[in-house]
N, C-alpha and C. Protein backbone atom coordinates (compact mmCIF):
# COMPACT_ATOMS: atom_id res chain seq x y z
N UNK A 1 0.84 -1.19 0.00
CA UNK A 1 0.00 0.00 0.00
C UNK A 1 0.89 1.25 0.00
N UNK A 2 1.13 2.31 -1.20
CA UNK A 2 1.35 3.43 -1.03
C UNK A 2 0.65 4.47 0.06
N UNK A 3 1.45 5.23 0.61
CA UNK A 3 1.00 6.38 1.13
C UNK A 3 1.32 7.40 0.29
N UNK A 4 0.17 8.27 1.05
CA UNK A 4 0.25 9.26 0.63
C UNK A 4 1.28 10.18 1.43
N UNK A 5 1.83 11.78 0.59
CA UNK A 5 2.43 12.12 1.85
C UNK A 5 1.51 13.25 3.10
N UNK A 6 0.20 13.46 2.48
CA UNK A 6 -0.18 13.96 3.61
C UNK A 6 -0.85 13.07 4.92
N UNK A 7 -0.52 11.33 4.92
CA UNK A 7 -0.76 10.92 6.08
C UNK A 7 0.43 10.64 6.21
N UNK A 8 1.58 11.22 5.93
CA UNK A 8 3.12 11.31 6.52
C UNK A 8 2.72 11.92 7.34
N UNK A 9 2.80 13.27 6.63
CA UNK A 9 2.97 14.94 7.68
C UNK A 9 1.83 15.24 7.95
N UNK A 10 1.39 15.01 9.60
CA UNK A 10 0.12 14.80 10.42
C UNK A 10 0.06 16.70 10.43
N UNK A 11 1.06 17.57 11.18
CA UNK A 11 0.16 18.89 11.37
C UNK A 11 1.80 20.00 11.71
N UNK A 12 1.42 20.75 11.30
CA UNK A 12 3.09 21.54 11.38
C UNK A 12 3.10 21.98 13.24
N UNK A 13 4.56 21.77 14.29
CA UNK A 13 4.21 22.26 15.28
C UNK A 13 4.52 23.80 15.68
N UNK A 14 3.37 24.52 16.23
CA UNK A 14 3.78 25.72 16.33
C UNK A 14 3.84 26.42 17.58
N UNK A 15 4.98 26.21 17.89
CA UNK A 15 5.92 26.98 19.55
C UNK A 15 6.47 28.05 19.45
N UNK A 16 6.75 28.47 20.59
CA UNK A 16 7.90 29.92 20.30
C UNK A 16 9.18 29.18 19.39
N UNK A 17 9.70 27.86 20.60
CA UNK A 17 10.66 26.99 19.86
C UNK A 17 11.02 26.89 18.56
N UNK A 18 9.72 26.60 17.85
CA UNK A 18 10.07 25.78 16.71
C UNK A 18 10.19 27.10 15.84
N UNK A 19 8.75 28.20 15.84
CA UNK A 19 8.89 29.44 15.16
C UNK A 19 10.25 30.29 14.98
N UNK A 20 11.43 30.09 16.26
CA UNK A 20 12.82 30.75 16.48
C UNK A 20 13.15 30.19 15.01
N UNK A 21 13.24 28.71 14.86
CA UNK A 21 14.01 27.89 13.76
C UNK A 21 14.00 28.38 12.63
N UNK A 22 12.53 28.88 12.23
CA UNK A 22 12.36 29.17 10.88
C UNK A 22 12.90 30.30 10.32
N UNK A 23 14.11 31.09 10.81
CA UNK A 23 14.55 31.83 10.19
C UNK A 23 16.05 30.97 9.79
N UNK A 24 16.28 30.17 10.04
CA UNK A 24 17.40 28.73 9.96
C UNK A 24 16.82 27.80 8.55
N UNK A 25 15.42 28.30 8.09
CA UNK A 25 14.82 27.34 7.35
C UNK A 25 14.65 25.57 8.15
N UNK A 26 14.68 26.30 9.34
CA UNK A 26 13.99 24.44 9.91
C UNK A 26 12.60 24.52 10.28
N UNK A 27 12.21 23.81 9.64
CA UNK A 27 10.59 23.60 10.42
C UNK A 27 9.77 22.38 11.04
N UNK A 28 9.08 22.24 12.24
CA UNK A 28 8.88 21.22 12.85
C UNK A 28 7.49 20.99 12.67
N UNK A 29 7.44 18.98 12.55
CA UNK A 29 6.11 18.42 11.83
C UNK A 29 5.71 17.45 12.97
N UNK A 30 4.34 17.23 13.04
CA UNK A 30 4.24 16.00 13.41
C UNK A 30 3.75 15.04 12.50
N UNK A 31 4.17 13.29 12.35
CA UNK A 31 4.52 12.81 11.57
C UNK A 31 3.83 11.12 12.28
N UNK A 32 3.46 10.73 11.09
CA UNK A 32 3.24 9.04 11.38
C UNK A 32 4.29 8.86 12.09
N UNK A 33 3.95 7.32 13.53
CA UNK A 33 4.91 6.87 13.75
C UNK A 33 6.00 5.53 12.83
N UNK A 34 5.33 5.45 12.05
CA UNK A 34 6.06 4.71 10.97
C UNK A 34 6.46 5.17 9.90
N UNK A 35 6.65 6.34 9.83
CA UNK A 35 7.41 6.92 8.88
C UNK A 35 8.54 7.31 9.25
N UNK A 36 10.02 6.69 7.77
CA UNK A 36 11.26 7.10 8.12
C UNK A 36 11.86 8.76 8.14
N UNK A 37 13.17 8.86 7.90
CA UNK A 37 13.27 9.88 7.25
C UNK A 37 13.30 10.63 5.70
N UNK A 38 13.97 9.31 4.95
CA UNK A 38 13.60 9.75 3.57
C UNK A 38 11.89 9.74 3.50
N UNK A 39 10.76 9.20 3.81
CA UNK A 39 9.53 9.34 3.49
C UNK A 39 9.21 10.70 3.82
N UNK A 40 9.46 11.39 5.00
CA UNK A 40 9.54 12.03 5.69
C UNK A 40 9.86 13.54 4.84
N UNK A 41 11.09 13.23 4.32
CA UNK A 41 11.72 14.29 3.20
C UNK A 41 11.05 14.33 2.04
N UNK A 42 10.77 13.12 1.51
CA UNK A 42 9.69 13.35 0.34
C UNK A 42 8.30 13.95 0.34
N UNK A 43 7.81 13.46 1.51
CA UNK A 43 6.50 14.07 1.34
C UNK A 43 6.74 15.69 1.56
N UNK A 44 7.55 16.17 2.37
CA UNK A 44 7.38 17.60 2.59
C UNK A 44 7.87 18.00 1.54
N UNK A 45 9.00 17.70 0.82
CA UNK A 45 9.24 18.05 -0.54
C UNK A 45 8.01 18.03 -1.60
N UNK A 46 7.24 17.19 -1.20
CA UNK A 46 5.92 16.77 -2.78
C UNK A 46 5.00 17.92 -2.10
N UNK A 47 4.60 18.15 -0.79
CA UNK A 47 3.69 19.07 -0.30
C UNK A 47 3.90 20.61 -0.76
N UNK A 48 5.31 21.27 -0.35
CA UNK A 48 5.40 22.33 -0.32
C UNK A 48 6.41 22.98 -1.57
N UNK A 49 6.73 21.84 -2.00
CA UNK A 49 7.59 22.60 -3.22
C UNK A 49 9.21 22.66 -2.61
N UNK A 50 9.39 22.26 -2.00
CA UNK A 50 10.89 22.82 -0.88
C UNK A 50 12.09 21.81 -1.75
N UNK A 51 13.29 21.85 -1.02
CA UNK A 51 14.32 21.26 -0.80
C UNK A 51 14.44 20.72 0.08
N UNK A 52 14.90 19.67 0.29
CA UNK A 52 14.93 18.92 1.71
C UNK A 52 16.37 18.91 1.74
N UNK A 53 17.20 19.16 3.14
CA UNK A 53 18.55 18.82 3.48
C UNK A 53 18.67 17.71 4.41
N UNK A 54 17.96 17.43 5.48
CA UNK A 54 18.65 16.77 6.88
C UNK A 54 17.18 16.92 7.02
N UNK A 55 17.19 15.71 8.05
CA UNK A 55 15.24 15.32 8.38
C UNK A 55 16.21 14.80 10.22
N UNK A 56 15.59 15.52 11.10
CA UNK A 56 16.06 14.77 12.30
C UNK A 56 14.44 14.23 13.18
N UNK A 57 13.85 13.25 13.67
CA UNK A 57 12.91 12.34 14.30
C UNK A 57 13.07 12.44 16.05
N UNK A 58 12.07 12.42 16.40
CA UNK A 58 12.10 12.01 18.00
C UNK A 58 10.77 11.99 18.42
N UNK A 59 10.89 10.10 18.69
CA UNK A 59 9.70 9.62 19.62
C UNK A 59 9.19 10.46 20.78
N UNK A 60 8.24 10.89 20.70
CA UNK A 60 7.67 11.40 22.02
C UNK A 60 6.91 10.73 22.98
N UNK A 61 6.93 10.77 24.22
CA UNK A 61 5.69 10.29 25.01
C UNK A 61 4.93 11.01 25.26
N UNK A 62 3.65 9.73 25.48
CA UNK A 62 2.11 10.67 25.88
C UNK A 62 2.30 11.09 27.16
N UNK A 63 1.73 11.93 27.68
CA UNK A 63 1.27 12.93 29.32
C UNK A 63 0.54 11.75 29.39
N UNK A 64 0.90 12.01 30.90
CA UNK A 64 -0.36 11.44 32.21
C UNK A 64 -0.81 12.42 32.04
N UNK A 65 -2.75 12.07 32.27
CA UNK A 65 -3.54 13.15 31.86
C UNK A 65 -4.08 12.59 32.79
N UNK A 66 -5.47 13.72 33.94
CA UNK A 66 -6.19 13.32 34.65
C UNK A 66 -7.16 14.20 34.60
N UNK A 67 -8.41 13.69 34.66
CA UNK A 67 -10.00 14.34 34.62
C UNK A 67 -10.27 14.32 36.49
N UNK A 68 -10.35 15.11 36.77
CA UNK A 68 -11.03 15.32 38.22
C UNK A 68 -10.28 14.29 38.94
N UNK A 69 -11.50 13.58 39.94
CA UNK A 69 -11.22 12.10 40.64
C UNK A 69 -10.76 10.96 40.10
N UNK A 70 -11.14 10.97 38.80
CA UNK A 70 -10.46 9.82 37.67
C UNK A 70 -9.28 9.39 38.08
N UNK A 71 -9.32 8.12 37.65
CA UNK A 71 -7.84 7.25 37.39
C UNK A 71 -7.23 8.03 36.45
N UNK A 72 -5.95 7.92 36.47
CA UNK A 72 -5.12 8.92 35.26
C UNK A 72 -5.02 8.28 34.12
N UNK A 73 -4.84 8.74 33.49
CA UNK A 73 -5.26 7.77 31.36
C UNK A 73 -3.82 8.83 31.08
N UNK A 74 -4.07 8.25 29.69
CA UNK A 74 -2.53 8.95 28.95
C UNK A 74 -2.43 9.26 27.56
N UNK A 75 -2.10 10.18 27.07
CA UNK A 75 -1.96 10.69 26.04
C UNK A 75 -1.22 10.15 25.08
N UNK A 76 -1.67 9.90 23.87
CA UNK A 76 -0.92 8.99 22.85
C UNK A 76 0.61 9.22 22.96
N UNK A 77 1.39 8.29 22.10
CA UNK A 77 3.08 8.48 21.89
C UNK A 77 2.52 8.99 20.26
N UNK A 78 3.53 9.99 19.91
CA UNK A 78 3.22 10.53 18.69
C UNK A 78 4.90 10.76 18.01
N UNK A 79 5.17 11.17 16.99
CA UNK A 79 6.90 11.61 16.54
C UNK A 79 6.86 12.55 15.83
N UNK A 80 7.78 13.18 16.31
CA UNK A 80 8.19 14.61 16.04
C UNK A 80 9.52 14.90 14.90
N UNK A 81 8.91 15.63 13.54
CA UNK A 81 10.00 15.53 12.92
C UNK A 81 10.85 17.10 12.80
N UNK A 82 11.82 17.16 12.69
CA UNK A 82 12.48 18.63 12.37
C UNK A 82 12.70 18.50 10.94
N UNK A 83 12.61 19.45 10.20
CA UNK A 83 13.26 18.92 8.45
C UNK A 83 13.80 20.45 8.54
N UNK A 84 15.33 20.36 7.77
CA UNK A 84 15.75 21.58 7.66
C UNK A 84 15.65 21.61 6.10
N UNK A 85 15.89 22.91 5.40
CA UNK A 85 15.39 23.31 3.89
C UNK A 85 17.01 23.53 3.49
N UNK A 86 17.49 22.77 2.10
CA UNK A 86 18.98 23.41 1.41
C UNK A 86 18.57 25.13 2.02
N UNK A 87 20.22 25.61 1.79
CA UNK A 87 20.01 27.34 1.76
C UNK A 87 19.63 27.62 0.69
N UNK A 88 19.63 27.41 -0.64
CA UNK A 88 18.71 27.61 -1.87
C UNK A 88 17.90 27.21 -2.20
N UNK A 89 16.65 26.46 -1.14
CA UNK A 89 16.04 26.47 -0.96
C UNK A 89 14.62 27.62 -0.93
N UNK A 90 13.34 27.86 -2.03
CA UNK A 90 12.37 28.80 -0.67
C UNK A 90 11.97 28.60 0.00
N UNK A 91 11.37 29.26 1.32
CA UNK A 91 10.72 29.02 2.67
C UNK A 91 9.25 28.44 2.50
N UNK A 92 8.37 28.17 3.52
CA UNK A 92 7.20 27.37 3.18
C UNK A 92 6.48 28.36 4.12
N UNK A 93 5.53 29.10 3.12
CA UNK A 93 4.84 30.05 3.16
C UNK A 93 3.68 29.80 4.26
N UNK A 94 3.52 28.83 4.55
CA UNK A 94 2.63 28.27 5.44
C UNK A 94 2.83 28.66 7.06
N UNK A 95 4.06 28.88 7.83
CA UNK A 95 4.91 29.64 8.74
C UNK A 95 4.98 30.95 8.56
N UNK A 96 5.17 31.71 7.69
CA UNK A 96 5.39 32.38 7.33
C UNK A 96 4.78 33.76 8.59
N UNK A 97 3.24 33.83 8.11
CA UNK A 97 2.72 34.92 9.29
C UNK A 97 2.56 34.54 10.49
N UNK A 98 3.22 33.37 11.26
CA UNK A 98 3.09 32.99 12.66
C UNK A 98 4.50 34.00 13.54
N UNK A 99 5.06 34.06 12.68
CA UNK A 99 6.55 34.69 13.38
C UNK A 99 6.17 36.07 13.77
């Protein structure tokens, strides 16, 4: 089964953090947990038109989450990708007015 790449790249993340990057041309995704890094590079390449240089990944864990008196439940594990852009690269206009 092909994927597609927009069930690669689940939702762009937007922090003070990640927003600092984007003048570095790095921008941070969240991403299937079964997706590598070349998939990873392609799809944001097929999405936005970009250059891809370096794709860096990191497993996250879910929060302990608690509702009132409740037993505590937990928040999915999800992965976090960074993709940085060649310097001749253009930027992905999509970031753009968050900064």
């Amino acid at each position: 089964m092909a994927t597609k790449a927009y069930d690669i790249i689940k939702r762009p993340i937007i922090t003070e953090q990640s927003m600092e990057q984007t003048e570095m041309k790095r921008y941070t995704f969240e991403v299937a947990k079964t997706a590598n890094k070349i998939e990873i590079a392609k799809a944001v390449e097929e999405i936005f038109g970009v250059k891809v240089a370096k794709v860096n990944t990191l497993n996250m864990q879910g929060k302990m989450k608690r509702m009132g008196a409740r037993p505590a439940g937990r928040r999915a594990n999800w992965k976090k990708a960074m993709v940085t852009l060649t310097a001749d690269s253009k930027t992905i206009e999509f970031f753009e007015g968050m900064v």
